[in-house]
Protein backbone atom coordinates (compact mmCIF):
# COMPACT_ATOMS: atom_id res chain seq x y z
CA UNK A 1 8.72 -72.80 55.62
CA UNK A 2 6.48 -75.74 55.49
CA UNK A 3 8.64 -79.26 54.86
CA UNK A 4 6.92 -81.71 52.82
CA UNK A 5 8.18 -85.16 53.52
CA UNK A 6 7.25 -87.81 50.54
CA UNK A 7 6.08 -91.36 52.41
CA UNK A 8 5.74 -94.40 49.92
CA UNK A 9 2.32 -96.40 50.98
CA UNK A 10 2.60 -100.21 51.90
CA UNK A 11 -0.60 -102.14 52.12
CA UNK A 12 0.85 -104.60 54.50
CA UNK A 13 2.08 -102.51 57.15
CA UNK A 14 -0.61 -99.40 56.80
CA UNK A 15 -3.88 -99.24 56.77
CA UNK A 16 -5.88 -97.85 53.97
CA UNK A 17 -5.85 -94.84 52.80
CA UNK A 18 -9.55 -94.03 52.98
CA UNK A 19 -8.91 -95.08 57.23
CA UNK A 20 -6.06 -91.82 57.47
CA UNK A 21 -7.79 -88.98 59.08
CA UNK A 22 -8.07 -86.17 57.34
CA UNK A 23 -6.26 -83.15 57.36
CA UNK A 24 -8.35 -79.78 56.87
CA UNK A 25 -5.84 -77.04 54.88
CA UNK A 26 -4.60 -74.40 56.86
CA UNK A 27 -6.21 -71.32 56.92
CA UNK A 28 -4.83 -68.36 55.74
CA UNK A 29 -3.87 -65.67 58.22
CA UNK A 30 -5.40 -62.41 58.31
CA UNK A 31 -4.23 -59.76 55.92
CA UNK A 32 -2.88 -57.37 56.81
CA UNK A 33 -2.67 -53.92 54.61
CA UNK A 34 -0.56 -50.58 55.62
CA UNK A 35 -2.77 -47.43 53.94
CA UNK A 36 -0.63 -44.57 53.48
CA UNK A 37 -2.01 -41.04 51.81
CA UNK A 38 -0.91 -37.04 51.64
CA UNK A 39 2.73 -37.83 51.96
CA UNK A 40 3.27 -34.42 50.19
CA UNK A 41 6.99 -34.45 49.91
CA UNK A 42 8.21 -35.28 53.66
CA UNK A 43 10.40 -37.51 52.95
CA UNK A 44 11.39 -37.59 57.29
CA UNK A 45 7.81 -38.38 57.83
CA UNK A 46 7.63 -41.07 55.21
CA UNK A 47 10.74 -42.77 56.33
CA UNK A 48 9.63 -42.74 60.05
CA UNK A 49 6.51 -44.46 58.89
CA UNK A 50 8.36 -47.17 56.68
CA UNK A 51 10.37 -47.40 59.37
CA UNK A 52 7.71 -47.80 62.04
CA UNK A 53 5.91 -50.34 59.57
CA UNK A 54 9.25 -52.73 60.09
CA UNK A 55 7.63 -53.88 63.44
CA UNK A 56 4.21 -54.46 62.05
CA UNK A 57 4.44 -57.57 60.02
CA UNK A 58 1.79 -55.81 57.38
CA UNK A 59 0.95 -58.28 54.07
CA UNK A 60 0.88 -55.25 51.78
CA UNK A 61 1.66 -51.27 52.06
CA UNK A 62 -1.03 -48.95 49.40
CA UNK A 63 -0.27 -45.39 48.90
CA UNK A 64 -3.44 -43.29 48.61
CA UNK A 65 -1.59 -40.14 46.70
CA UNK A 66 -0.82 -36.67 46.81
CA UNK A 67 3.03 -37.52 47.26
CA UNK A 68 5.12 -34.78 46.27
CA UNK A 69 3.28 -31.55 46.28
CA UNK A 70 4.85 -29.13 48.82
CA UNK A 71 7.91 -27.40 49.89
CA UNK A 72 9.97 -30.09 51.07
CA UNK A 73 11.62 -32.78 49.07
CA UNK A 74 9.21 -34.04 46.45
CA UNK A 75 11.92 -35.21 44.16
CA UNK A 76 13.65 -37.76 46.73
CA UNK A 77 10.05 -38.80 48.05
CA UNK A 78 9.03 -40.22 44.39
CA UNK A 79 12.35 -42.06 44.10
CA UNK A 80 11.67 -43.62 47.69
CA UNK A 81 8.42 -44.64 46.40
CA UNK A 82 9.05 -45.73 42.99
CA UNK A 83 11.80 -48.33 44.23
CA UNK A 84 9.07 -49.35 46.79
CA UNK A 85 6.61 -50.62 43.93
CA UNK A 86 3.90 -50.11 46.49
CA UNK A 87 0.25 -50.42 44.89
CA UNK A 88 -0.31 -46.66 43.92
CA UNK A 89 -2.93 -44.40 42.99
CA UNK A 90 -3.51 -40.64 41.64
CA UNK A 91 -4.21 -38.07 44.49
CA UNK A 92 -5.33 -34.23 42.99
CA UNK A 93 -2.49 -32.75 43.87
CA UNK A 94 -0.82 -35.40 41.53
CA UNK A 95 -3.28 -34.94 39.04
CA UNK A 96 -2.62 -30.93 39.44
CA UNK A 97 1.19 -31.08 38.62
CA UNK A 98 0.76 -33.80 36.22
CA UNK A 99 -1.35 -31.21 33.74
CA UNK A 100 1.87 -28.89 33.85
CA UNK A 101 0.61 -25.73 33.89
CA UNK A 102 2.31 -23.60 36.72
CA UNK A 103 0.39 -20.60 36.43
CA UNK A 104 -2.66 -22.17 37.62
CA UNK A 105 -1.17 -24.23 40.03
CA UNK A 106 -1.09 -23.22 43.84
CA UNK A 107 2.59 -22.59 45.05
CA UNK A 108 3.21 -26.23 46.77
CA UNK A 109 1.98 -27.72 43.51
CA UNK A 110 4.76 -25.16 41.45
CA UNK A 111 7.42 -26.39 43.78
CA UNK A 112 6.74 -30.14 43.14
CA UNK A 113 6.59 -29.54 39.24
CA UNK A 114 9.75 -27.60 39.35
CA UNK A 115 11.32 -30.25 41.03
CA UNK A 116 10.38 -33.64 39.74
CA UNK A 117 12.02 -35.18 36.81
CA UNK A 118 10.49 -35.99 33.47
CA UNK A 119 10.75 -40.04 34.52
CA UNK A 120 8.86 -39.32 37.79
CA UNK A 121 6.04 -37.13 36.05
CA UNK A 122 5.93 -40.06 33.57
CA UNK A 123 5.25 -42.42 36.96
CA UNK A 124 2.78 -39.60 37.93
CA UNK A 125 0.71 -40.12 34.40
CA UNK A 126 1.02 -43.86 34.97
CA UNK A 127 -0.96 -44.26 38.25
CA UNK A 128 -4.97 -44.57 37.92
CA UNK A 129 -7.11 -42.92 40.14
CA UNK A 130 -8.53 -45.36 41.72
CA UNK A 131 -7.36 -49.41 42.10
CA UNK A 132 -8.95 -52.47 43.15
CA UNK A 133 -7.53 -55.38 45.29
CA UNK A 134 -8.72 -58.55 45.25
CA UNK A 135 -12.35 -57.59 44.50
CA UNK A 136 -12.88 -57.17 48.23
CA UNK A 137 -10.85 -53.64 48.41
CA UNK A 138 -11.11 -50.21 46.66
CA UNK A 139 -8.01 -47.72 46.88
CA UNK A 140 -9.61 -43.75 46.18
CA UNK A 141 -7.85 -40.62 47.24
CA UNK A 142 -11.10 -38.70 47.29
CA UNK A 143 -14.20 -40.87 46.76
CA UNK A 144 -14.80 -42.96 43.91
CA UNK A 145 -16.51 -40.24 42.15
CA UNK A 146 -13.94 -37.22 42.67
CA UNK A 147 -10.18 -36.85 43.95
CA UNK A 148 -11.90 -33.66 45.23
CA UNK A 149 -14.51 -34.98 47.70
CA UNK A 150 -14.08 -35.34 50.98
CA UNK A 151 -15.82 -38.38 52.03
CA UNK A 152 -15.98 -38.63 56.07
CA UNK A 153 -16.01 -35.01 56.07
CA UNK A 154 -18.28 -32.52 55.41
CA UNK A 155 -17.14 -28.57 54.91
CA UNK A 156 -19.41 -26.16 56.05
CA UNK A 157 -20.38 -22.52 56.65
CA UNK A 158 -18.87 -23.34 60.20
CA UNK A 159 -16.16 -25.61 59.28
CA UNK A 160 -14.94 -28.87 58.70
CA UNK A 161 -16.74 -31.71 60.47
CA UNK A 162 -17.48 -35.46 60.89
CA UNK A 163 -19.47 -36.91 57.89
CA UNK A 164 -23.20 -37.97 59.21
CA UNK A 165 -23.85 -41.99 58.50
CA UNK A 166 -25.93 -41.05 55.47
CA UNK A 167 -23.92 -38.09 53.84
CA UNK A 168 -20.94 -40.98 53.83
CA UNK A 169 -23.30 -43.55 52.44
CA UNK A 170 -24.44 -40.67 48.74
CA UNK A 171 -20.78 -40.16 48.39
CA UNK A 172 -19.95 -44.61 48.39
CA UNK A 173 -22.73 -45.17 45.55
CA UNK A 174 -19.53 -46.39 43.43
CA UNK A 175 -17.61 -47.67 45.79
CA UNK A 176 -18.24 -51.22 45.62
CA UNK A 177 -15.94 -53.11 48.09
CA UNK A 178 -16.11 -54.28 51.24
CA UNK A 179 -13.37 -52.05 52.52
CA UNK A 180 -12.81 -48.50 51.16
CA UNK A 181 -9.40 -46.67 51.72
CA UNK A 182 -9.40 -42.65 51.15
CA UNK A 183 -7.47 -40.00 51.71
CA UNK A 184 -7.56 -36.16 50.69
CA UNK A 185 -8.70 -34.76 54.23
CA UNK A 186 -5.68 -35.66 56.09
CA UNK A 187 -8.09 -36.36 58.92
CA UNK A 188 -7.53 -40.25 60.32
CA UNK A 189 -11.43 -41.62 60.61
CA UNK A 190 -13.65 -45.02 60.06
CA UNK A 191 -16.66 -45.27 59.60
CA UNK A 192 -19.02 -48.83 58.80
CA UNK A 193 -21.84 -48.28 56.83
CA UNK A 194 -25.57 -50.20 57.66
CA UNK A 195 -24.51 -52.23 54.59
CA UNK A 196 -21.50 -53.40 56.66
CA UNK A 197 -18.69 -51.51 53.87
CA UNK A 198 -16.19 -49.77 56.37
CA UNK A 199 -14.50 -46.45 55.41
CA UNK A 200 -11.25 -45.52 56.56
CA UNK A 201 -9.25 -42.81 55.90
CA UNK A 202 -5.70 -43.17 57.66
CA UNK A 203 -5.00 -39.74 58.26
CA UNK A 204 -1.33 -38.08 56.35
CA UNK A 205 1.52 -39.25 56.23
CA UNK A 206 3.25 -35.28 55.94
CA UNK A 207 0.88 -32.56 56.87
CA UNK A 208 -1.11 -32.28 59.72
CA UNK A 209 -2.73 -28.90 59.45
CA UNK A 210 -3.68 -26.66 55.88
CA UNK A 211 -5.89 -24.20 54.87
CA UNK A 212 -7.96 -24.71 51.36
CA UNK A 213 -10.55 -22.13 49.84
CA UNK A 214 -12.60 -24.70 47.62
CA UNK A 215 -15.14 -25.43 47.94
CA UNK A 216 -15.30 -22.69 50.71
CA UNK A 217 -12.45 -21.48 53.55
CA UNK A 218 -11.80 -24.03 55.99
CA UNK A 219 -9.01 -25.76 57.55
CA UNK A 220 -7.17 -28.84 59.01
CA UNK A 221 -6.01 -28.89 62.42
CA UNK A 222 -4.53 -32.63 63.78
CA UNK A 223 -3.64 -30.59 66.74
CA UNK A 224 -0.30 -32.28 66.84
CA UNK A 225 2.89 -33.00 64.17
CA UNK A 226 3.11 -36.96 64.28
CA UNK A 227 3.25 -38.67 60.66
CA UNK A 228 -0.05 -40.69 60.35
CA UNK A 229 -1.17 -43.88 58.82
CA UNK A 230 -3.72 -47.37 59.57
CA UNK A 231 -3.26 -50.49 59.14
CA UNK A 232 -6.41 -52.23 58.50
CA UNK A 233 -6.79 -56.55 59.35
CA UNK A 234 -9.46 -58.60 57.56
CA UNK A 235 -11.39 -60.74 60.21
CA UNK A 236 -14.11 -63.11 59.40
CA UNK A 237 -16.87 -60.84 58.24
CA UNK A 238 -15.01 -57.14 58.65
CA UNK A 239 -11.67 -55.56 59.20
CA UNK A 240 -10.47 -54.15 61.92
CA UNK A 241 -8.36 -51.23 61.86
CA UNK A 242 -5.37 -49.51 63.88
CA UNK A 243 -4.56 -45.50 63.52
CA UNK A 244 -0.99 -45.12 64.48
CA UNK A 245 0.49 -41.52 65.25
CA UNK A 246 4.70 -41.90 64.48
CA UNK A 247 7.38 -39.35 65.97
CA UNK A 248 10.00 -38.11 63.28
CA UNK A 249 12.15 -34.88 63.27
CA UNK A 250 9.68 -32.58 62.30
CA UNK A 251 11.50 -29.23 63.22
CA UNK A 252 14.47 -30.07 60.24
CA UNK A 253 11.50 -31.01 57.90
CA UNK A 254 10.10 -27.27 58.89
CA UNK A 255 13.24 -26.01 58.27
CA UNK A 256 13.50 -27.26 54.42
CA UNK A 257 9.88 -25.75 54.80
CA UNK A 258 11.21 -22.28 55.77
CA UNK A 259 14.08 -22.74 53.76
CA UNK A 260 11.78 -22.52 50.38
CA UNK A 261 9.65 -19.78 51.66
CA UNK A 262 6.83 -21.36 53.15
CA UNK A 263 6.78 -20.01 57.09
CA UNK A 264 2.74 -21.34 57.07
CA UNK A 265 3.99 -25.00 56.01
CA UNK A 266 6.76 -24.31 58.83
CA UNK A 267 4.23 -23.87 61.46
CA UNK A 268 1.44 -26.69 60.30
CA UNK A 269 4.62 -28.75 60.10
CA UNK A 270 5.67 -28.39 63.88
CA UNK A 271 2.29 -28.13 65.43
CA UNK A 272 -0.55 -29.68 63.39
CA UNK A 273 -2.01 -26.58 63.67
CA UNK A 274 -2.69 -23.26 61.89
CA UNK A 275 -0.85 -20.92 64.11
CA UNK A 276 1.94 -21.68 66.51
């Protein structure tokens, strides 16, 4: 803490004041911001990370959404994050259990509505989909036009691949910030635009490898089971960011998987893959 001493001026023993050098204020120190997204429910994987972020001196942690749907424990992941007060947004899974309708939900978005309480559906409804910080950084899940669109990715015929430069720069029309954080893919990648905005999607915190059918088949292979997340630094002119990969006891959080039915979640859970 800085200690501010008060000094009385005396003309006959100091020199005038206009004669005192003078002292430039300190600059501030880089922020630092922890982007978390796709927790899904795994509450081992999100307590690893918070427990990883202890030794990372971040200024602020942001939670990218999708936080509860899947077959793990959706209920005790909202209270974790409610007590956290972390700046939050609206993921579509979110939005998805939030309309309360379980026959058109998927069967990791059922589980999540049948657990969550009516106070925690009310915290669902509360979150916007996307937030701004400090008019210099824009939290989406998706891109800032959809929760739906996959922003450094691009799905495919063949698959799932990297985004070209100018297929990411139609989908950031609205995204006006100098930093972008997304999420939705589970896939950790950056890219900087020509106009210098940088993209960055830190990867999931729960699930490293799904399946979806929309818009067509594909899937999501990490290729390993390590909880993911970035922490991004503002420099100068840019930020530089940091992908980190964190151990956590992924075979009991397959289990629970298991446990509720859900051998494919079991195996994506253990791997970060699609079959075992």
């Amino acid at each position: 803490m800085l200690n501010l001493a008060l000094h009385v001026f005396d003309e006959e023993k100091s020199p005038p004041i206009y004669d005192q050098p003078v002292i430039a204020p300190l600059k501030p120190l880089p922020m630092r911001i922890a982007a978390l997204s796709d927790i899904h429910g795994n509450l081992a994987a999100l307590n690893a990370v918070l427990e990883d972020l202890q030794t990372q001196a971040v200024d602020l942690i942001v939670n990218l959404g999708d936080i509860a749907s899947g077959p793990l424990q959706p209920r005790e992941t909202v209270d974790v994050l409610t007590a956290l007060n972390l700046p939050t947004i609206r993921g579509n899974h979110d939005r998805q259990v939030l309309e309360g309708e379980p026959a058109r939900m998927g069967p990791s978005d059922q589980y999540a509505f049948g657990q969550l309480r009516a106070d925690q559906l009310a915290w669902f409804a509360s979150l916007p989909e996307q937030q701004t910080i400090e008019d210099d950084v824009l939290l989406v899940h998706g891109s800032a036009e959809s929760d739906l669109t996959y922003f450094l990715e691009t799905i495919t015929e063949y698959g799932c691949r990297a985004a070209t430069h100018d297929e990411v720069l139609s989908r950031a029309t609205h995204a006006d910030a100098k930093l972008v954080l997304c999420g939705h893919t589970h896939v950790p990648r950056a890219m900087t635009l020509a106009d210098g905005r940088l993209i960055v999607n830190p990867g999931s915190v729960g699930l490293q490898a799904y399946r979806d059918e929309h818009p067509i088949p594909h899937q999501i292979e990490m290729h390993s089971p390590h909880a993911r997340y970035a922490i991004v630094t503002k420099q100068v002119n840019t930020w530089a960011v940091e992908f980190r990969a964190v151990e956590y006891a992924w075979d009991e959080a397959a289990a629970v998987a298991e446990a509720h039915g859900r051998a494919d979640w079991a195996v994506w859970l253990r791997t970060g893959r699609m079959e075992a």
